[in-house]
C-alpha atoms as a PDB file:
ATOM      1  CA  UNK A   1      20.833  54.066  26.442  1.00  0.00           C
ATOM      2  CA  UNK A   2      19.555  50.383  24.808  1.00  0.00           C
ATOM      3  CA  UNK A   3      20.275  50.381  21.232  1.00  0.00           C
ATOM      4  CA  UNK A   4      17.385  48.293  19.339  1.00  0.00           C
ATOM      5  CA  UNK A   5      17.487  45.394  17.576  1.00  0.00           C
ATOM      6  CA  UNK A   6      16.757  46.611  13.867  1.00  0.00           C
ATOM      7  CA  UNK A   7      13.693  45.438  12.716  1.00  0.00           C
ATOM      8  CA  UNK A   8      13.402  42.030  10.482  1.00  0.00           C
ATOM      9  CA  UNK A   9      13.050  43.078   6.807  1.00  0.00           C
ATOM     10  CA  UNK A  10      10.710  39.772   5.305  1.00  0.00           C
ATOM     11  CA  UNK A  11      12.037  38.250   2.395  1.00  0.00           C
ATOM     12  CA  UNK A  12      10.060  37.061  -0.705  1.00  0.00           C
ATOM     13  CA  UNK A  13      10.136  33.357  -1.387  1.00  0.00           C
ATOM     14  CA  UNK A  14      11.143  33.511  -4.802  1.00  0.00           C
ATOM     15  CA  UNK A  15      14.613  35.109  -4.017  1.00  0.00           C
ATOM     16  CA  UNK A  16      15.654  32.099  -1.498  1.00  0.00           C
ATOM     17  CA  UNK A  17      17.269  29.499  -3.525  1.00  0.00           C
ATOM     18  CA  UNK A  18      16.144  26.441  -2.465  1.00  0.00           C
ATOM     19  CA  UNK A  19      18.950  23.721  -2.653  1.00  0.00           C
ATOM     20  CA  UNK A  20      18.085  20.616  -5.049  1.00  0.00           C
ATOM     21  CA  UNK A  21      20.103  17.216  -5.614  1.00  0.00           C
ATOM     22  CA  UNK A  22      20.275  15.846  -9.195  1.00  0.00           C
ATOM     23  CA  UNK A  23      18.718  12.170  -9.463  1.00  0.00           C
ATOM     24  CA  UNK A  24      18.802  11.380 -13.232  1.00  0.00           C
ATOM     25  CA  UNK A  25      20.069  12.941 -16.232  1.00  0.00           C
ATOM     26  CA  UNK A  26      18.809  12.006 -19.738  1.00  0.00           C
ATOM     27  CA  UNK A  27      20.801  13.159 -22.519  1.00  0.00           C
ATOM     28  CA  UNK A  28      17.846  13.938 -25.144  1.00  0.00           C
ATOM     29  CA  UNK A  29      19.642  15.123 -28.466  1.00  0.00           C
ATOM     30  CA  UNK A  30      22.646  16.723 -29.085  1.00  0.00           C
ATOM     31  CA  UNK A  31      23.567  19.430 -25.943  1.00  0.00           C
ATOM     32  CA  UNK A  32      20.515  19.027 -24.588  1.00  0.00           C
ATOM     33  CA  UNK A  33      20.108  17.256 -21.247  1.00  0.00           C
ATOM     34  CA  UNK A  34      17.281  16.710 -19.106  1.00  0.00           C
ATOM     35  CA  UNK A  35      18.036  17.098 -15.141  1.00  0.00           C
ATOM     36  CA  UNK A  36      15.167  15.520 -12.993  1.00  0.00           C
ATOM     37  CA  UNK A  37      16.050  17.001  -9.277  1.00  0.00           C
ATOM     38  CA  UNK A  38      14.409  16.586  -5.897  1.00  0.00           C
ATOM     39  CA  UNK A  39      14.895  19.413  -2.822  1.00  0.00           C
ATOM     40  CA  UNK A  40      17.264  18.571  -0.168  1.00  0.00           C
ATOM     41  CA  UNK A  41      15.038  19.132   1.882  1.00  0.00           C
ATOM     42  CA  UNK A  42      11.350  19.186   1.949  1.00  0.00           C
ATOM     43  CA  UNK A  43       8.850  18.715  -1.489  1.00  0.00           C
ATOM     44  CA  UNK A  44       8.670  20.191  -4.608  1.00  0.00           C
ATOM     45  CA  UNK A  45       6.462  23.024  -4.997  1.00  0.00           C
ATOM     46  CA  UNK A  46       3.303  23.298  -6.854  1.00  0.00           C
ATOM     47  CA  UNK A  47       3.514  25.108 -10.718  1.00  0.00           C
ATOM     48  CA  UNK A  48       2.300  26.221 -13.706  1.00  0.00           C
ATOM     49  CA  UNK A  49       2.743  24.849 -17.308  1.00  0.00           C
ATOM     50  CA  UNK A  50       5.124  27.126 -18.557  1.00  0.00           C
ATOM     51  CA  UNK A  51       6.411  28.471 -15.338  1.00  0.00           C
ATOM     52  CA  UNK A  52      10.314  28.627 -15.055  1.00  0.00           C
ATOM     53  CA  UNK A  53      12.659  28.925 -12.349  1.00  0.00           C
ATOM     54  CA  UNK A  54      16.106  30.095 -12.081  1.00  0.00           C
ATOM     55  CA  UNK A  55      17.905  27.240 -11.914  1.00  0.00           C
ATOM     56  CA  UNK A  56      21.667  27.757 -10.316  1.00  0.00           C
ATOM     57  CA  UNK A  57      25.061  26.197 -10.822  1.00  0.00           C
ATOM     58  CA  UNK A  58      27.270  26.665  -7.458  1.00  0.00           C
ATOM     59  CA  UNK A  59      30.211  29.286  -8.330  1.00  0.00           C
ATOM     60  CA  UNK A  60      28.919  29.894 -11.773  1.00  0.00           C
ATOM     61  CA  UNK A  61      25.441  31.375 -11.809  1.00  0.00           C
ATOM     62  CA  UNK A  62      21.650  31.295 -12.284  1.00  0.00           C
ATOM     63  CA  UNK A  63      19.655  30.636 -15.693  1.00  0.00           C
ATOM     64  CA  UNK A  64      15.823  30.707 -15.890  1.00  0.00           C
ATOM     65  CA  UNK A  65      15.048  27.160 -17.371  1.00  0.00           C
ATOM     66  CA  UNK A  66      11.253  26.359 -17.762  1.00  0.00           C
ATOM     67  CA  UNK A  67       9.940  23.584 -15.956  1.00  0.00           C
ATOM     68  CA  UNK A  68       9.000  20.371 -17.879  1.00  0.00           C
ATOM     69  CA  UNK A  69       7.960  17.863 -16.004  1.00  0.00           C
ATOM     70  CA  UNK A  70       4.107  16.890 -15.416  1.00  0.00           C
ATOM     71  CA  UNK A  71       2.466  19.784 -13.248  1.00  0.00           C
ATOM     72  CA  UNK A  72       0.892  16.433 -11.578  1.00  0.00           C
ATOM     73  CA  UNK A  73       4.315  14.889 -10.458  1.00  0.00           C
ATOM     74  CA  UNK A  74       4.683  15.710  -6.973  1.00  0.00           C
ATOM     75  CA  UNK A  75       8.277  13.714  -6.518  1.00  0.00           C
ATOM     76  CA  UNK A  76      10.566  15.847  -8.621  1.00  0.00           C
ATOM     77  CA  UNK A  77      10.778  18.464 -11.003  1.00  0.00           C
ATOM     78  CA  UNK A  78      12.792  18.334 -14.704  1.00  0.00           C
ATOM     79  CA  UNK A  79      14.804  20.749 -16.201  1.00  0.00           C
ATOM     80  CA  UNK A  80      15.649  20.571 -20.346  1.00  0.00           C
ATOM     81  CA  UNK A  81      18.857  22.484 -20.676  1.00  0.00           C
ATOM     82  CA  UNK A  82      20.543  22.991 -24.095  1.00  0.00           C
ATOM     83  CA  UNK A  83      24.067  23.806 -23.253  1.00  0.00           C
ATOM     84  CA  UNK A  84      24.437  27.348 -24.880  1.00  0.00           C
ATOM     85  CA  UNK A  85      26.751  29.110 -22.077  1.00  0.00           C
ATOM     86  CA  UNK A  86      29.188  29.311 -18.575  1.00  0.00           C
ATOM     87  CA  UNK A  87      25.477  28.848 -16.627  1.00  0.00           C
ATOM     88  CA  UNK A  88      24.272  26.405 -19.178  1.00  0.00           C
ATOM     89  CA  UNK A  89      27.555  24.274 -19.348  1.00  0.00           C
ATOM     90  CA  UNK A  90      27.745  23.847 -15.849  1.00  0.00           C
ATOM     91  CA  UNK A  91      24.145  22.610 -15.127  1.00  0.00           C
ATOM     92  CA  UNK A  92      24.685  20.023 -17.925  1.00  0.00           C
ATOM     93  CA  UNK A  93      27.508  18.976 -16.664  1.00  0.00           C
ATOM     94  CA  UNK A  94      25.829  17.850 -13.196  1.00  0.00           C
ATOM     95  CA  UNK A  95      25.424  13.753 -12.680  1.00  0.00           C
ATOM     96  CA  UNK A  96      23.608  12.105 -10.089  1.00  0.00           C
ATOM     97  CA  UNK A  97      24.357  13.377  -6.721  1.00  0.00           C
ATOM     98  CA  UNK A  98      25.162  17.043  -7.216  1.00  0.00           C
ATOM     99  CA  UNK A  99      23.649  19.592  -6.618  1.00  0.00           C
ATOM    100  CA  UNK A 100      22.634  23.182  -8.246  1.00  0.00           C
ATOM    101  CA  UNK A 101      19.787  26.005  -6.236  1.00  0.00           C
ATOM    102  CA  UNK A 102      16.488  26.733  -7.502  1.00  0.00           C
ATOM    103  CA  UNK A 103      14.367  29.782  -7.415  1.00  0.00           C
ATOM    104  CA  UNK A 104      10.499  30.184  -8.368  1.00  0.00           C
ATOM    105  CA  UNK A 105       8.521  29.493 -10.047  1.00  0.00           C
ATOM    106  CA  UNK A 106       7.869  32.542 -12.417  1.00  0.00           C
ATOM    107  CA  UNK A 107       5.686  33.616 -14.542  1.00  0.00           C
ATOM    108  CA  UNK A 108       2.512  33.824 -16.595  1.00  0.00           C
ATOM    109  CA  UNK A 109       1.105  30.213 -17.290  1.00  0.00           C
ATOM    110  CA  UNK A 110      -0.661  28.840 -20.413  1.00  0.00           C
ATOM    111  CA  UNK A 111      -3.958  29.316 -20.125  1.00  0.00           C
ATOM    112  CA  UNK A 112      -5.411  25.159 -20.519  1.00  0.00           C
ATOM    113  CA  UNK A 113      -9.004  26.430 -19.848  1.00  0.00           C
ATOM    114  CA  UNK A 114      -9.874  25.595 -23.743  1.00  0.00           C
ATOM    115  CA  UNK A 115     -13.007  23.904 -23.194  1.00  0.00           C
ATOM    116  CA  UNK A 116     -14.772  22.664 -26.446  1.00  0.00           C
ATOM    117  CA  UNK A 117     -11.703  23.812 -28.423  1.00  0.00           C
ATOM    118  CA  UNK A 118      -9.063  22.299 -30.661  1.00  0.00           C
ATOM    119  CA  UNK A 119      -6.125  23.038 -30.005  1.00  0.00           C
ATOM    120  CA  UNK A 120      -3.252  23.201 -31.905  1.00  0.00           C
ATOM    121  CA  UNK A 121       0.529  23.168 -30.166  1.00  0.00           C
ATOM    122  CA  UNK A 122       3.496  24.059 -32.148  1.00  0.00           C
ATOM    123  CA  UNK A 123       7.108  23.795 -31.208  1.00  0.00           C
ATOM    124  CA  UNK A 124      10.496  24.462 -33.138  1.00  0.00           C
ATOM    125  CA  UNK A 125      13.808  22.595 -31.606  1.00  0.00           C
ATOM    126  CA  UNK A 126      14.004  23.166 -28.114  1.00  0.00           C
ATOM    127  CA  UNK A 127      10.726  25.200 -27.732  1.00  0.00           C
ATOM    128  CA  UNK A 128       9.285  21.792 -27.127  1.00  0.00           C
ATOM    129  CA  UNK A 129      10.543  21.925 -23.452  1.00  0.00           C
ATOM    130  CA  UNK A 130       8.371  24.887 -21.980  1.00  0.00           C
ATOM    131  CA  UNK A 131       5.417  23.188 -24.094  1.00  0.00           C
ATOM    132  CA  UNK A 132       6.045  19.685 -22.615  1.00  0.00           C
ATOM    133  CA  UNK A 133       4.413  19.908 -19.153  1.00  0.00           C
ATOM    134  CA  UNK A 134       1.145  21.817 -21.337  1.00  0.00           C
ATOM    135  CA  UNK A 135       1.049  18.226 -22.881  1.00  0.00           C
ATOM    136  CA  UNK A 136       1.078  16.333 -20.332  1.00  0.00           C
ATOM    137  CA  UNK A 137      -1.925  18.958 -18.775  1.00  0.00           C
ATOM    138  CA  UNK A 138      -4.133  18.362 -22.163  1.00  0.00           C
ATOM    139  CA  UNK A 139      -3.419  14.942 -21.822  1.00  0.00           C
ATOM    140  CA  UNK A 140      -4.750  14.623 -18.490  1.00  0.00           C
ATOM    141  CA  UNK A 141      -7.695  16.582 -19.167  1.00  0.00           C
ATOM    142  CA  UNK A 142      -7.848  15.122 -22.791  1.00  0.00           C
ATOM    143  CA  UNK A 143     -12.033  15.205 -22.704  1.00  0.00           C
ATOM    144  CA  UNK A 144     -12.129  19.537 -21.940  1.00  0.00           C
ATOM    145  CA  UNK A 145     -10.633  19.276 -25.986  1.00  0.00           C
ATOM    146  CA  UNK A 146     -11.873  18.755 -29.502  1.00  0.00           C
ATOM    147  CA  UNK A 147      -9.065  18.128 -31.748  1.00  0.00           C
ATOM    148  CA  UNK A 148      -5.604  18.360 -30.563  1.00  0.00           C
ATOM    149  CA  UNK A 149      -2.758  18.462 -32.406  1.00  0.00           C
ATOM    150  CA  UNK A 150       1.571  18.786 -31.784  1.00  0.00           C
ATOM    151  CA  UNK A 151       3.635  19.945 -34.789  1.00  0.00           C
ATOM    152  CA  UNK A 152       6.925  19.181 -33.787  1.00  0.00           C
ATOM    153  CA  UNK A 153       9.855  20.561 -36.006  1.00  0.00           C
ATOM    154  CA  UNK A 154      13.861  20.580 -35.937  1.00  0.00           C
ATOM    155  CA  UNK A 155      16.725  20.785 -37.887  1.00  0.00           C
ATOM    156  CA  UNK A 156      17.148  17.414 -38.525  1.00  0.00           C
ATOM    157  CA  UNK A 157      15.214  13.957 -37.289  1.00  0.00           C
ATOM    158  CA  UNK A 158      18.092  13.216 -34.528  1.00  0.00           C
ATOM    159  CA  UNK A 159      17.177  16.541 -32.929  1.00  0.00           C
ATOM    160  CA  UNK A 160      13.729  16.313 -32.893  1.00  0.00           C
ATOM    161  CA  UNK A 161      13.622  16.490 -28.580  1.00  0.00           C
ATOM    162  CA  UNK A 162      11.609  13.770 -26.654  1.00  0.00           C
ATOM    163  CA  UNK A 163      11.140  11.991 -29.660  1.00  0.00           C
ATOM    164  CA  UNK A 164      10.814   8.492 -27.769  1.00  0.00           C
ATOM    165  CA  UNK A 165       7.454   9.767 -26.369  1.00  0.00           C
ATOM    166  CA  UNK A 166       5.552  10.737 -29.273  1.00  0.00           C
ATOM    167  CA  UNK A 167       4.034   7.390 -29.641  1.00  0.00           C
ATOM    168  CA  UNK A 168       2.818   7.429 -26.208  1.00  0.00           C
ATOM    169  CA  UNK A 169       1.183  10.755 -27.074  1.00  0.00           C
ATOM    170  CA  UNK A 170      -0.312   9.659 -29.613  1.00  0.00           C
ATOM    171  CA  UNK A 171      -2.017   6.875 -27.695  1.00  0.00           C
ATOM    172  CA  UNK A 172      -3.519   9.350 -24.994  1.00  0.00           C
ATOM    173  CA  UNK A 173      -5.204  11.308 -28.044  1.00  0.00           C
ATOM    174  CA  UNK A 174      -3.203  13.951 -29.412  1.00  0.00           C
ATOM    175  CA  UNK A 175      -1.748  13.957 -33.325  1.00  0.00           C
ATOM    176  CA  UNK A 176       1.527  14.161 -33.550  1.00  0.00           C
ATOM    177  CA  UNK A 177       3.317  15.810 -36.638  1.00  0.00           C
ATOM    178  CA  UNK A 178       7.271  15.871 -37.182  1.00  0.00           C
ATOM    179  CA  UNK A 179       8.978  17.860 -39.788  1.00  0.00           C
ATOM    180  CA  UNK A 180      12.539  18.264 -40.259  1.00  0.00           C
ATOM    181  CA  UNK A 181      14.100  21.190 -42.561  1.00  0.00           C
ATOM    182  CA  UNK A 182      16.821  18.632 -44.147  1.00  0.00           C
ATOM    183  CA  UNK A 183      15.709  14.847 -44.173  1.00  0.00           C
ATOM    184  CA  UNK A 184      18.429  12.267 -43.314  1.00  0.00           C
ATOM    185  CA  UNK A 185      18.949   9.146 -44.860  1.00  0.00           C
ATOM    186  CA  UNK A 186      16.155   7.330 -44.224  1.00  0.00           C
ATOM    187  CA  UNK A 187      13.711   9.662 -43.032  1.00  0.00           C
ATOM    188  CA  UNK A 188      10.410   9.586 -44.680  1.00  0.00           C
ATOM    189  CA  UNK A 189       8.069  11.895 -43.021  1.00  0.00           C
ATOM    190  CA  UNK A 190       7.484  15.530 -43.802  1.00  0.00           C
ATOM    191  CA  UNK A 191      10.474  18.134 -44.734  1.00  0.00           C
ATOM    192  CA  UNK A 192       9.535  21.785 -44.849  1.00  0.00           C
ATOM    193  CA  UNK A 193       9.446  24.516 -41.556  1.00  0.00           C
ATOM    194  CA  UNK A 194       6.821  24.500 -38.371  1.00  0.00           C
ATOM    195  CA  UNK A 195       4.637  27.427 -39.966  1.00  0.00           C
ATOM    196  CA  UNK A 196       3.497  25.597 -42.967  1.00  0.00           C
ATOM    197  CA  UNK A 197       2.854  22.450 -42.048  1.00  0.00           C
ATOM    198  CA  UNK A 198       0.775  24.175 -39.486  1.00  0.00           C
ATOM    199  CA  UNK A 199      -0.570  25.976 -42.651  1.00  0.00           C
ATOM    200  CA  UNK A 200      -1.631  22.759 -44.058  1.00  0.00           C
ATOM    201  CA  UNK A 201      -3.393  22.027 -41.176  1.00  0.00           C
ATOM    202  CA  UNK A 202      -7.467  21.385 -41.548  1.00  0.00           C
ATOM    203  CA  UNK A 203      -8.579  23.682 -38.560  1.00  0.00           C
ATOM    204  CA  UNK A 204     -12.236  24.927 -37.129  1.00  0.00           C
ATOM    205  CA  UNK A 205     -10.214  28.393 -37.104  1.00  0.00           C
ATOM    206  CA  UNK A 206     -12.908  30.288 -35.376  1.00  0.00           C
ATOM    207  CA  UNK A 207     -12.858  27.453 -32.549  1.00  0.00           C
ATOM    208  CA  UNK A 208      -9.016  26.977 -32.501  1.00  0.00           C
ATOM    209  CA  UNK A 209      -6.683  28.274 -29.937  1.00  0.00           C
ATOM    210  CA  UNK A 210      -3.083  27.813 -30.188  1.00  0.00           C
ATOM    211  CA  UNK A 211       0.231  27.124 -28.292  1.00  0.00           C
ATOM    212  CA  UNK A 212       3.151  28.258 -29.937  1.00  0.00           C
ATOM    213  CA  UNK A 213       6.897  28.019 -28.318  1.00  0.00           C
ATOM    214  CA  UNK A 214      10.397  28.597 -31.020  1.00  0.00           C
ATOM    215  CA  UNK A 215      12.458  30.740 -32.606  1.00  0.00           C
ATOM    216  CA  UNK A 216      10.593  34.025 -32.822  1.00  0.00           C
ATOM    217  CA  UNK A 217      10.814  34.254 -36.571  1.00  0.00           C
ATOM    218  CA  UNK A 218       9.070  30.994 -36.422  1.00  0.00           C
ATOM    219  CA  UNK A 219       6.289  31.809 -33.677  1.00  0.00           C
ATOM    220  CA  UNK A 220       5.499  35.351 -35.569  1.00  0.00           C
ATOM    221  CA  UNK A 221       4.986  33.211 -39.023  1.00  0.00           C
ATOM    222  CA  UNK A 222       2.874  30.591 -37.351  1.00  0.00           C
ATOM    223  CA  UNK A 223       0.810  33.142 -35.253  1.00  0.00           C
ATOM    224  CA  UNK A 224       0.251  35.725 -38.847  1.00  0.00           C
ATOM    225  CA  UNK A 225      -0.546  32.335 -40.406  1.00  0.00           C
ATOM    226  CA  UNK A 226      -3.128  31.352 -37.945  1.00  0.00           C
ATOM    227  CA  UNK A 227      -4.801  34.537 -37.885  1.00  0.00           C
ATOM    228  CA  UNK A 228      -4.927  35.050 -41.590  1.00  0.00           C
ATOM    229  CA  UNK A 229      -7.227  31.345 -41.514  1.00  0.00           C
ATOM    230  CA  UNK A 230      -9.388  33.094 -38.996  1.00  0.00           C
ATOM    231  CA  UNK A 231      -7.808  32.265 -35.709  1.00  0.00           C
ATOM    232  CA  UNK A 232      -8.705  34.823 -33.384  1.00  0.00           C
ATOM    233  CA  UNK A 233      -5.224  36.520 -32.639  1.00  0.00           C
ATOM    234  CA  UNK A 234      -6.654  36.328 -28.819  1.00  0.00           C
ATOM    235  CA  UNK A 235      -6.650  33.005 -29.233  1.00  0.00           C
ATOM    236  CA  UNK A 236      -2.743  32.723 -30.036  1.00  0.00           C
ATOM    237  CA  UNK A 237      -0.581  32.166 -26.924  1.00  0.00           C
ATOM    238  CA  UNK A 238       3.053  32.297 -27.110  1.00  0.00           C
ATOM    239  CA  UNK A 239       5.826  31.838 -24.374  1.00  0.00           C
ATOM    240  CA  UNK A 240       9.031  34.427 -25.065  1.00  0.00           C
ATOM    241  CA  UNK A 241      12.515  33.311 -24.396  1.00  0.00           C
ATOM    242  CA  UNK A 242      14.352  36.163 -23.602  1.00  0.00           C
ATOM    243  CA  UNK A 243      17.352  37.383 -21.143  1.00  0.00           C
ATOM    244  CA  UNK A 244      15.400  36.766 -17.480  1.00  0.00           C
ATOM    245  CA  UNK A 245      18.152  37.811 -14.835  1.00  0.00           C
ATOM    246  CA  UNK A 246      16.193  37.892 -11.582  1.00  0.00           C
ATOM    247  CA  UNK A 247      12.686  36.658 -12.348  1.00  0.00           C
ATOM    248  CA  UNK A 248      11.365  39.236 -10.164  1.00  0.00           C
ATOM    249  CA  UNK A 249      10.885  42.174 -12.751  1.00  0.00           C
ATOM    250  CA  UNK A 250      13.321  44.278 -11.065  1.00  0.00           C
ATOM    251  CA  UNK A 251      16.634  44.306 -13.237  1.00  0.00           C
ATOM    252  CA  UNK A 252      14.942  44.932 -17.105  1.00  0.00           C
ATOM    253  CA  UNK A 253      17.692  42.243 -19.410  1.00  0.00           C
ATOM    254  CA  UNK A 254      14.121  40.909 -20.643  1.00  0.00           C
ATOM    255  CA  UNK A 255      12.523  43.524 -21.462  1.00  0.00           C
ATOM    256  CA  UNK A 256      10.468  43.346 -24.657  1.00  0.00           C
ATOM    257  CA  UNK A 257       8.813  46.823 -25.931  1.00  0.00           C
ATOM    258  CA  UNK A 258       6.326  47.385 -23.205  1.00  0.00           C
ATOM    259  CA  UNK A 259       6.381  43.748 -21.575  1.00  0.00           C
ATOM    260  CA  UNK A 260       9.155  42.776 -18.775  1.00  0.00           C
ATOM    261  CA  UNK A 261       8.782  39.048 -19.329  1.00  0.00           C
ATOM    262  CA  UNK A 262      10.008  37.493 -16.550  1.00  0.00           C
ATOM    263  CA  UNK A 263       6.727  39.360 -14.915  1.00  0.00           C
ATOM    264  CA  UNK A 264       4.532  39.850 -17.906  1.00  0.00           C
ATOM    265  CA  UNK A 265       5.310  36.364 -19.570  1.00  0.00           C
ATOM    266  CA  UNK A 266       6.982  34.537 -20.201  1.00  0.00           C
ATOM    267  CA  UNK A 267       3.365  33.440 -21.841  1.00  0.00           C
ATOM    268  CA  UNK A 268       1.851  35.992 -23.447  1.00  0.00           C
ATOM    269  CA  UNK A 269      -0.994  36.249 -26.547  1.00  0.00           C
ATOM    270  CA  UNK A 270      -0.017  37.464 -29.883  1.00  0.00           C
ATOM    271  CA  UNK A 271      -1.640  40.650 -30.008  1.00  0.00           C
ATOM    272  CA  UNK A 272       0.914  41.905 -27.146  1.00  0.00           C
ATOM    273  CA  UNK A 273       4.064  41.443 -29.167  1.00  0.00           C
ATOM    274  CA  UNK A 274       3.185  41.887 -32.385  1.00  0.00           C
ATOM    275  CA  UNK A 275       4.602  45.178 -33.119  1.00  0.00           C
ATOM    276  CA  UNK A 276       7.861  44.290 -31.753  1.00  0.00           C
ATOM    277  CA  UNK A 277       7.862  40.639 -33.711  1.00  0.00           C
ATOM    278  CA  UNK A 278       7.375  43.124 -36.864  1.00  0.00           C
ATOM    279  CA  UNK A 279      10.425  44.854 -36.393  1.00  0.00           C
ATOM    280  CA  UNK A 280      13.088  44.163 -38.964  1.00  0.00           C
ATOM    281  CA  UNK A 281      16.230  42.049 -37.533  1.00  0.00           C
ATOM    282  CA  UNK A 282      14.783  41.839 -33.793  1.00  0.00           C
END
């Protein structure tokens, strides 16, 4: 009798880890690198702004890290890690040459397709990152867009992240605002959090959408403020960091109330998460 060759079971993409080879790290602010990595073999693939992978240290583990490069660049991705745990440690640990796996991408993009709109972007300390590669979209596609404007907030002025590129911004069309919570010697620009500055903000609320990537404390004030001016809640987008452990909806550490993010998100508009932002202590 022939025994039969079991059949072969296809495997989705996005669980093959695809090996990549670090080929410049930035240090940006304080425990926060940027990794800019190329595949070992092959091209990059094509993604979303906002789209993350899970990005792997050998022997240690697998984070999801958003990517935050242009969604142009064809070369190499980048990866802004803030050095938070074992996973985390490791990847920022990587120099030139090494190498870490990659899975993805993931997710639920922002939706740029804002024609005729102003747009307003807001991002507290390290929720710049996942917003980055949406600026560099806008920017491309500057005429689609009315007004466009980037509050940028952080603890301090020496942790407000890509800071070296705001000019640069600025010269490609879109208004950039810093605010820091405590002002250092020397600083002389605004002091006060993300959601009111964005409160001060002169807006065409019934033609405004918004971007919105922080602390959730600080995205729920932001998004209530918004909509109390008129800002159709719709029209609030708002990408969710949370606990993604396989990217593939399967294992549940990110789920939020009804939403799995990692398949649901991680963008997702206000009115979804609402309820569970109004929870006390969440």
């Amino acid at each position: 009798m022939t025994r039969s060759e079991p059949a072969a079971v296809p495997v989705d993409p996005l669980l093959e880890p695809n090996v990549q080879r670090v080929v410049a790290v930035v240090d940006e602010i304080p425990d926060v690198v940027t990794l800019r990595v190329v595949p070992v073999e092959g091209r990059p693939f094509g993604f979303l702004p906002a789209q993350v992978s899970m990005v792997g240290a050998f022997g240690v583990g697998e984070a999801a890290i958003s990517i935050s490069s242009p969604p142009t660049e064809t070369t190499f991705h980048e990866y802004t890690i803030r050095r938070a745990g074992a996973i985390t440690s490791a990847l920022t640990r990587l120099r030139p040459g090494d190498q870490l796996w990659v899975r993805g991408p993931f997710g639920v993009p922002w939706d740029l397709d804002l024609d005729g709109r102003d747009v307003v972007i807001a991002a507290g300390g390290i929720g710049l990152a996942p917003l980055r590669s949406a600026v560099y979209r806008v920017i491309e596609q500057r005429a689609r867009y009315r007004r466009v404007v980037l509050v940028v907030g952080a603890r301090s002025a020496s942790l407000l992240l890509y800071a070296g590129a705001y000019d640069a911004w600025r010269d490609r069309g879109i208004e950039v605002v810093t605010t820091v919570d405590v002002a250092d010697p020397g600083w002389d620009g605004r002091v006060g959090f993300v959601p009111a500055v964005v409160e001060e903000l002169d807006l065409d609320a019934g033609n405004t959408s918004a971007l919105l990537c922080g602390p959730d404390v600080m995205m729920r004030l932001t998004a209530d403020g918004l909509v109390a001016r008129g800002v159709p809640a719709e029209e609030v987008q708002l990408t969710l960091e949370r606990n993604m452990q396989c990217g593939n909806g399967l294992c549940g550490h990110c789920q939020l109330g009804g939403l799995i993010v990692c398949r649901d998100g991680p963008v997702v508009r206000y009115p979804a998460v609402a309820p569970e932002f109004a929870v006390p202590g969440r």
